[in-house]
Protein backbone atom coordinates (compact mmCIF):
# COMPACT_ATOMS: atom_id res chain seq x y z
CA UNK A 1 14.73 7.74 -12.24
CA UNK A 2 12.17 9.48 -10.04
CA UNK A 3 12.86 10.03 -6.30
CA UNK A 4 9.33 8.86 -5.37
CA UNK A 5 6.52 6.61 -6.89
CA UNK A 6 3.18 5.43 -6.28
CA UNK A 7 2.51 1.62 -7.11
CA UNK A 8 -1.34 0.61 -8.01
CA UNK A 9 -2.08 -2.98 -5.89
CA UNK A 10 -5.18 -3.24 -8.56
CA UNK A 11 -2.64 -3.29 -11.61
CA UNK A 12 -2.83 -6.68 -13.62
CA UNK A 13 1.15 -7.23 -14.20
CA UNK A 14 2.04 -8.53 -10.98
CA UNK A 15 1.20 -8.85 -7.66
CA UNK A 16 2.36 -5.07 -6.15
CA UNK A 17 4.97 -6.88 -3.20
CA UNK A 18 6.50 -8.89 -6.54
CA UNK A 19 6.58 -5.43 -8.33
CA UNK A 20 7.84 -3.63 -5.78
CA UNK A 21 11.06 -5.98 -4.91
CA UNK A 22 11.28 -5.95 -8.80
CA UNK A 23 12.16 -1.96 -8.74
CA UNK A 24 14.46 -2.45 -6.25
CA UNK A 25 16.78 -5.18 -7.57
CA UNK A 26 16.71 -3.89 -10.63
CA UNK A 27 18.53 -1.00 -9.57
CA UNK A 28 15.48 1.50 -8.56
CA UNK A 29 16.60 4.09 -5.99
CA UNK A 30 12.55 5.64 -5.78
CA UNK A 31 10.88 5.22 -2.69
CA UNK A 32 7.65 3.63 -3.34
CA UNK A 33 4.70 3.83 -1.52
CA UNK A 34 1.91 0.87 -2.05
CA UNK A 35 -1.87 1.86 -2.76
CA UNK A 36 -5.10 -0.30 -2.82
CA UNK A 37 -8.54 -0.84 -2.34
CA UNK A 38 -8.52 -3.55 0.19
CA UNK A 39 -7.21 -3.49 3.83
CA UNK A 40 -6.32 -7.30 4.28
CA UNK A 41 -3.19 -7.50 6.56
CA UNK A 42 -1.26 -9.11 3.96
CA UNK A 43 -1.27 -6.89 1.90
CA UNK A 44 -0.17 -3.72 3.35
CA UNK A 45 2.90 -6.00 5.05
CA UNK A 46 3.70 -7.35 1.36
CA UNK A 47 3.89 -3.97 0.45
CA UNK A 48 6.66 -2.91 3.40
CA UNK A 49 8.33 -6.21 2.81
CA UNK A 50 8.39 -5.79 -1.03
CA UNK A 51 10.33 -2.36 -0.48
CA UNK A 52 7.82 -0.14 -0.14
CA UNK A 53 8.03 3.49 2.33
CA UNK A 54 4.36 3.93 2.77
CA UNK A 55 1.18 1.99 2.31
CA UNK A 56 -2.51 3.96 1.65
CA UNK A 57 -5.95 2.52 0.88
CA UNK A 58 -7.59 4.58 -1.87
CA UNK A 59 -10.39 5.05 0.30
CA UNK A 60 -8.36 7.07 2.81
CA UNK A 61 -6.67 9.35 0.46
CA UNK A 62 -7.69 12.02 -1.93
CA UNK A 63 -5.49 13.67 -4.48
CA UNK A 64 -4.06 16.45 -2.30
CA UNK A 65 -3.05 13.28 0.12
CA UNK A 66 -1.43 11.34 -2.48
CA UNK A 67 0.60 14.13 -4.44
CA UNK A 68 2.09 15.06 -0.46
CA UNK A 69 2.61 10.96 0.18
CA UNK A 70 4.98 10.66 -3.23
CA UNK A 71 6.78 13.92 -2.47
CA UNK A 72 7.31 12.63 1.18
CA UNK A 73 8.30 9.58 -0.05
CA UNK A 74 10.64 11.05 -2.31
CA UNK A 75 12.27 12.48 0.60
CA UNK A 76 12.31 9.40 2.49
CA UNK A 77 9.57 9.84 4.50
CA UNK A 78 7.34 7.20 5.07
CA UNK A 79 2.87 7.74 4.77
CA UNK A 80 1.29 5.24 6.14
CA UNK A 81 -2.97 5.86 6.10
CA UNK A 82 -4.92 4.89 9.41
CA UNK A 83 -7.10 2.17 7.96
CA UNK A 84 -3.50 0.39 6.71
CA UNK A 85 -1.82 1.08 9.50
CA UNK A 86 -4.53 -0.89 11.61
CA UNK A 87 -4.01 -3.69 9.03
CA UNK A 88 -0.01 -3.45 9.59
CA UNK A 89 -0.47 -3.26 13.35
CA UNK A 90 -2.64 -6.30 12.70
CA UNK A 91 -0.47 -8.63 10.27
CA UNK A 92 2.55 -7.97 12.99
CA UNK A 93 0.65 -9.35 15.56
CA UNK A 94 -0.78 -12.55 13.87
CA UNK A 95 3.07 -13.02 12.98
CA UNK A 96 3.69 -13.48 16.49
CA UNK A 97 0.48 -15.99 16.45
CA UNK A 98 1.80 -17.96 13.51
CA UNK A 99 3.55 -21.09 14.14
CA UNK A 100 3.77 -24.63 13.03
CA UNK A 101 3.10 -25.77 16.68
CA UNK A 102 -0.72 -24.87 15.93
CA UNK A 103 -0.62 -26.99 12.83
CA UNK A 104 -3.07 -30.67 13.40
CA UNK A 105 -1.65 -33.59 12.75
CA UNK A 106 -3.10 -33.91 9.63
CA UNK A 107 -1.64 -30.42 8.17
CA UNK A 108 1.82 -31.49 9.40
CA UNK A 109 1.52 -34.93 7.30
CA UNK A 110 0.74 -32.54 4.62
CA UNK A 111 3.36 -30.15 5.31
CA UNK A 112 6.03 -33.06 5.34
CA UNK A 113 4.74 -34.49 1.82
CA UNK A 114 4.81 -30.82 1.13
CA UNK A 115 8.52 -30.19 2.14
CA UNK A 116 9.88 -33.46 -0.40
CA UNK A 117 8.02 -32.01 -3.56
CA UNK A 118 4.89 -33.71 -3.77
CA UNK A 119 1.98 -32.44 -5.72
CA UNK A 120 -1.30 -32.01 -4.14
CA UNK A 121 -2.28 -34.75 -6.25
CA UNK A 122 0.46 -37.12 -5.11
CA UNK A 123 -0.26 -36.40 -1.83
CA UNK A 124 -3.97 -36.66 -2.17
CA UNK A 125 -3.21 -40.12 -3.35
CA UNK A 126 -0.92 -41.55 0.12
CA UNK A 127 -3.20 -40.05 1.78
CA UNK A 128 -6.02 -41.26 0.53
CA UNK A 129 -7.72 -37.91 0.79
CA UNK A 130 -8.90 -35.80 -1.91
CA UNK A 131 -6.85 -32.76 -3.86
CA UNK A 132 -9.43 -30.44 -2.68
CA UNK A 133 -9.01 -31.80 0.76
CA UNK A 134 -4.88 -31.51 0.68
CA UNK A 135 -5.35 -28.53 -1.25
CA UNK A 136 -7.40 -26.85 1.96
CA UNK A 137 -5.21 -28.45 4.70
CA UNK A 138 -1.89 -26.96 2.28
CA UNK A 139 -3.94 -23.47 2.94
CA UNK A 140 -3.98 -24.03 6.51
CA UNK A 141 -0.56 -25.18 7.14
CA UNK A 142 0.89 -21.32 5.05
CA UNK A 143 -1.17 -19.35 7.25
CA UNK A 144 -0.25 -21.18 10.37
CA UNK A 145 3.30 -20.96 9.70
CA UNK A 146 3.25 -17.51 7.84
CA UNK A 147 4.87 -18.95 4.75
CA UNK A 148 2.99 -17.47 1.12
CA UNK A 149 4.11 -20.18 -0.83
CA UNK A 150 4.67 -24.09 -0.97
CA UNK A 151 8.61 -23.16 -1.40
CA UNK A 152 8.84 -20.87 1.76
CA UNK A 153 7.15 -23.33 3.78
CA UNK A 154 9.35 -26.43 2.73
CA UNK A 155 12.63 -23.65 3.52
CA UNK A 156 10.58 -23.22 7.04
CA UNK A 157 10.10 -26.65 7.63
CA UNK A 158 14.15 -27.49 6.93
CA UNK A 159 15.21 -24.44 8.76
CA UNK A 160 12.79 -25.33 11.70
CA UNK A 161 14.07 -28.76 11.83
CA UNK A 162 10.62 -30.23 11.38
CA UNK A 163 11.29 -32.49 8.31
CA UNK A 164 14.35 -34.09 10.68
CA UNK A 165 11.90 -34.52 13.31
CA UNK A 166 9.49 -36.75 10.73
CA UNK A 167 11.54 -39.37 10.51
């Protein structure tokens, strides 16, 4: 197994976060470092959260850059380019801006219906709204609370004591 590796965000088999926490539980001792085209903040904090010792956008790097980013990452030593690190520096702060006290009323009826295992379509039905409509407000309420999925947000809203609070 390599010491260091470089991990393509533009790949088709997987989402690069998924990929990267992949390599590591299955036993992968390389340091990875994440590359892609776009700067979102999600995705450079996916990549650091999936495992990952460096993050570049392939717009920041030539091939010099990356050869010296897997060798330092090999070593343990993290490269981080300057457009992603503006990203990272970005996605930590909106962490400290999400939370489920900004949700409406409306995205925390949703979240609740959310939180027992309703569909979008069940929940489009009690409440009377339509699955594009739930399917927006369902949108809302993971960004608000920082969640990336319907499961993490119903762990969240148990955790949080939210669902306890609904009744």
């Amino acid at each position: 197994m390599p010491d260091g590796g470089l991990r393509d965000y533009g790949r088709a088999d997987g989402d690069g976060g998924s990929v990267m926490g992949d390599i590591r539980r299955g036993g992968g001792d390389a340091n990875v470092v994440g590359l892609t085209c776009q700067t979102d903040e999600h995705r450079g904090r996916e990549a650091i959260d999936g495992g990952a010792v460096g993050f570049l956008t392939k717009g920041s790097v030539d091939v010099d850059s990356l050869a010296d980013a897997v060798r330092n990452a090999g070593s343990g030593r993290s490269a981080v380019s300057s457009d992603a690190l503006g990203s990272l520096i970005r996605a930590v702060r909106n962490e400290d801006v999400a939370s489920p006290d900004r949700l409406t009323e409306r995205e925390r009826e949703v979240w609740s219906l959310v939180s027992t295992g309703m569909s979008n379509r069940q929940i489009a039905s009690q409440l009377c709204l339509s699955e594009r409509t739930v399917k927006f407000h369902v949108g809302n309420l993971l960004r608000k609370t920082g969640t990336r999925s319907r499961a993490e947000a119903t762990s969240l809203a148990y955790r949080e004591g939210f669902m306890d609070r609904q009744e």
